[in-house]
Protein backbone atom coordinates (compact mmCIF):
# COMPACT_ATOMS: atom_id res chain seq x y z
CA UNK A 1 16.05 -36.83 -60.85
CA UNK A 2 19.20 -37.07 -60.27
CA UNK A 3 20.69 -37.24 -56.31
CA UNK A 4 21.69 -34.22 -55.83
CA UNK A 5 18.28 -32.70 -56.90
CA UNK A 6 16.27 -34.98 -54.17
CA UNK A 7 18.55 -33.87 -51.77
CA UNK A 8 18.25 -30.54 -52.75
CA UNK A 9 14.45 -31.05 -52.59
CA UNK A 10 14.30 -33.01 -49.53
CA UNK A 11 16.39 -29.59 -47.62
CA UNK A 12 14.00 -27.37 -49.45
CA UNK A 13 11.05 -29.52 -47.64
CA UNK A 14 12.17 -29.80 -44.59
CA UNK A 15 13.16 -25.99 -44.03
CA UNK A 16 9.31 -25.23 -45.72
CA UNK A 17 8.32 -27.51 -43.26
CA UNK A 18 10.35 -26.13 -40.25
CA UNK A 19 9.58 -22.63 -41.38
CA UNK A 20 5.84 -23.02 -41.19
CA UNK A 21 6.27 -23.99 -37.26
CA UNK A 22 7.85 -21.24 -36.57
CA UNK A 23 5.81 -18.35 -39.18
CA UNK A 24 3.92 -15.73 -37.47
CA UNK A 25 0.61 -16.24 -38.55
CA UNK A 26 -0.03 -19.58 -36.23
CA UNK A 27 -2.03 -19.47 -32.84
CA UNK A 28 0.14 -19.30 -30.48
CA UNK A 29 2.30 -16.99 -32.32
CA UNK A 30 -0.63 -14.73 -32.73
CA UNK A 31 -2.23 -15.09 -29.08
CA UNK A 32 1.60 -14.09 -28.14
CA UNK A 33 1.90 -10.89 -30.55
CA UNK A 34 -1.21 -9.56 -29.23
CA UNK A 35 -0.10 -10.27 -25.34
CA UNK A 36 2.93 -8.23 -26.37
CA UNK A 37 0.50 -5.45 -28.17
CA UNK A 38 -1.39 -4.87 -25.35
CA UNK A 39 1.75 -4.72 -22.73
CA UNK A 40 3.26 -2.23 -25.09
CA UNK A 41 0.22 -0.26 -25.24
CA UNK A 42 0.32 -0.23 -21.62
CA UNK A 43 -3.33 -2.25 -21.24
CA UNK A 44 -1.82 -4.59 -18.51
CA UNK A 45 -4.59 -6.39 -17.27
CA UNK A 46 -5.65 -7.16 -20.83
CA UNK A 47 -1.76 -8.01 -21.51
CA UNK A 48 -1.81 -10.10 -18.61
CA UNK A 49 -5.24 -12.10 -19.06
CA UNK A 50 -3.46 -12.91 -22.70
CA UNK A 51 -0.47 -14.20 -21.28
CA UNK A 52 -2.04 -16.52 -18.83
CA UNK A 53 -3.77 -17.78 -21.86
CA UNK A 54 -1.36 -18.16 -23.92
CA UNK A 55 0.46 -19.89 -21.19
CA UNK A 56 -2.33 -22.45 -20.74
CA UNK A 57 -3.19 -23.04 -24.27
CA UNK A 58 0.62 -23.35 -25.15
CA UNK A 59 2.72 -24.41 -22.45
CA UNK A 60 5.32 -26.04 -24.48
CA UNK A 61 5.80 -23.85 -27.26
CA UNK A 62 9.19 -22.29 -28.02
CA UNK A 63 8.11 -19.09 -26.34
CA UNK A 64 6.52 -19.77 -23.82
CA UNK A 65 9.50 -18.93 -21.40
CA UNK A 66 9.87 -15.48 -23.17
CA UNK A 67 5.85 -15.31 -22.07
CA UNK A 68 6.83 -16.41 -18.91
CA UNK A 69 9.09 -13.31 -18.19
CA UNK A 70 6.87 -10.82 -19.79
CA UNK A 71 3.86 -12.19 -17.86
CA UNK A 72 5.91 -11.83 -14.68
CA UNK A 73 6.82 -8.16 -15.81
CA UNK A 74 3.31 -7.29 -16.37
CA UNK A 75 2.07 -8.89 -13.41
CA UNK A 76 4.59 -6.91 -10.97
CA UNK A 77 3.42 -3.50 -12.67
CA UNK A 78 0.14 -4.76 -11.93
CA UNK A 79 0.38 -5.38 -8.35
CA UNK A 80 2.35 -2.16 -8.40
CA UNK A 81 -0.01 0.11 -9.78
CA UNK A 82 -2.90 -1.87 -7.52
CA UNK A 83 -0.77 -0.69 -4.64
CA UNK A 84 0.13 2.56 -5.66
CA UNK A 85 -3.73 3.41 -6.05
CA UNK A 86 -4.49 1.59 -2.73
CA UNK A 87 -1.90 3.54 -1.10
CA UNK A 88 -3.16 7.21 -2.99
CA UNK A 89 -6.85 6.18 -1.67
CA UNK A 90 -5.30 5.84 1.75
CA UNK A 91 -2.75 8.76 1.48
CA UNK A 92 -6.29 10.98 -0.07
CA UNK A 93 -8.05 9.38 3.42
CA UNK A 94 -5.12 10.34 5.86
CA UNK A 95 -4.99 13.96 4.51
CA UNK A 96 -8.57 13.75 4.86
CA UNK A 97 -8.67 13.08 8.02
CA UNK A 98 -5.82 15.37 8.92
CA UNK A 99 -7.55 18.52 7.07
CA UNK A 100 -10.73 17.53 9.79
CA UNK A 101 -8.19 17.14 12.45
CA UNK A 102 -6.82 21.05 11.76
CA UNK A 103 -9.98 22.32 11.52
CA UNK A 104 -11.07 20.57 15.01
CA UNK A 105 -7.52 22.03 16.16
CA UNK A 106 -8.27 25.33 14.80
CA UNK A 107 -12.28 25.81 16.60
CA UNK A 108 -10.56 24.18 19.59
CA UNK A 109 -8.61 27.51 19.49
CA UNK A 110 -11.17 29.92 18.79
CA UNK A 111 -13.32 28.07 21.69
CA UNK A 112 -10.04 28.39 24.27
CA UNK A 113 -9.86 32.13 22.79
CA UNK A 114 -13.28 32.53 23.71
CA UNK A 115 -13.41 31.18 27.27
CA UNK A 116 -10.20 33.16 27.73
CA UNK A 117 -11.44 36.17 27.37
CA UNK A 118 -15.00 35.06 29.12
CA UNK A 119 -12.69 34.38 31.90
CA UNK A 120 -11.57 38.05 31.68
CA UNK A 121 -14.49 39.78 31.48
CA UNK A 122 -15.63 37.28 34.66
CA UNK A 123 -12.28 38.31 36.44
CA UNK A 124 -13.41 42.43 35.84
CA UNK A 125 -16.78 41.85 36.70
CA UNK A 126 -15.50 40.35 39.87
CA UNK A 127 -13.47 42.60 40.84
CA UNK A 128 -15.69 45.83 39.46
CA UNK A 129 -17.91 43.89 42.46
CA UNK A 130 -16.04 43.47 45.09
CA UNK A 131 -14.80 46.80 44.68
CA UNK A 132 -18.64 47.65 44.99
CA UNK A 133 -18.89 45.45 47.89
CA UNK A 134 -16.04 47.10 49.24
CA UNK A 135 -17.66 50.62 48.50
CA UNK A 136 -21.35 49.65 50.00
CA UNK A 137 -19.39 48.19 53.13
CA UNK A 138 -17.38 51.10 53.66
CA UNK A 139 -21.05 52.89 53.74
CA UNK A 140 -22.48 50.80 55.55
CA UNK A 141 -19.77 51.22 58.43
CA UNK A 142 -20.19 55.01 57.66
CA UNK A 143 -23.95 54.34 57.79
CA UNK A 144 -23.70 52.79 61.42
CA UNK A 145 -21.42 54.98 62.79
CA UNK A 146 -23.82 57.78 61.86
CA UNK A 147 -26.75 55.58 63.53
CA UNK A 148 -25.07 54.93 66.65
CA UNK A 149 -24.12 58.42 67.11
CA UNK A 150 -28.22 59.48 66.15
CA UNK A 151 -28.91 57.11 68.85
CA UNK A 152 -26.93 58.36 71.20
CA UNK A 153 -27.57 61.84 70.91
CA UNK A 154 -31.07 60.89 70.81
CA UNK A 155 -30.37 59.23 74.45
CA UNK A 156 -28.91 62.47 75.55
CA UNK A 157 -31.38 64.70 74.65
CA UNK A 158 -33.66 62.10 76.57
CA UNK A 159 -32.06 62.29 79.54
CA UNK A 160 -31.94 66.24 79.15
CA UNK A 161 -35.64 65.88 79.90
């Protein structure tokens, strides 16, 4: 062989060789392209749990700063959407609570109603009685009078004898 032709074959080895670290089909590069499945196919905790793997099976591969960012990225919307369902759970508690707190409003209402117009009625009955009262006095003056003058005529006529 001549020297061109090793040399030739010596580049052709070397990128073969250098092309097999970097083909698809290895570990890492596989443990990576399903991370990237699942955060695409919006299964974050599963895209998550494969970054962190990937991250501590392959710390020093060529992508692990690209998994680095992505695991970030999936890790926010994580603690996002943990959040945003605590904070629906609480929001669904707080209406909850102020539905019960209407309702309690609303028989507090009816109740005042009520007494309110117990109190009326009480108020007419009162006065419906002391009107009576008033009524049975005025008789009962009318009542006396009539007595004292029985007794006095009664007196007279005794003293007529």
């Amino acid at each position: 062989m001549t020297l061109s032709r090793q040399a030739l074959a010596a580049i052709v080895v070397v990128v073969v060789l250098g092309g097999c670290a970097s083909w698809p089909f290895r570990p890492a590069a596989m443990l990576l392209m399903r991370a990237d499945r699942a955060r695409d196919e919006l299964r974050f905790r599963q895209a998550l749990a494969l970054y962190d793997d990937f991250l501590a099976r392959y710390p020093d591969d060529p992508e692990a700063a690209h998994a680095v960012e992505s695991r970030n990225t999936v890790a926010a919307i994580v603690t996002t959407r943990d959040e945003l369902t605590r904070l629906r759970s609480e929001l669904r508690a707080r209406e909850s609570e102020a539905a019960k707190a209407r309702e309690e409003a609303a028989k507090s209402r009816e109740e005042t109603a009520r007494l309110r117009d117990e109190v009326a009625k009480l108020r007419d009955e009162v006065a419906r009685v002391r009107q009576e009262l008033s009524t049975r006095q005025a008789e009962s003056d009318k009542l006396r009078a009539d007595l004292e003058r029985m007794k006095e005529l009664d007196l007279r006529l005794e003293r007529r004898r």
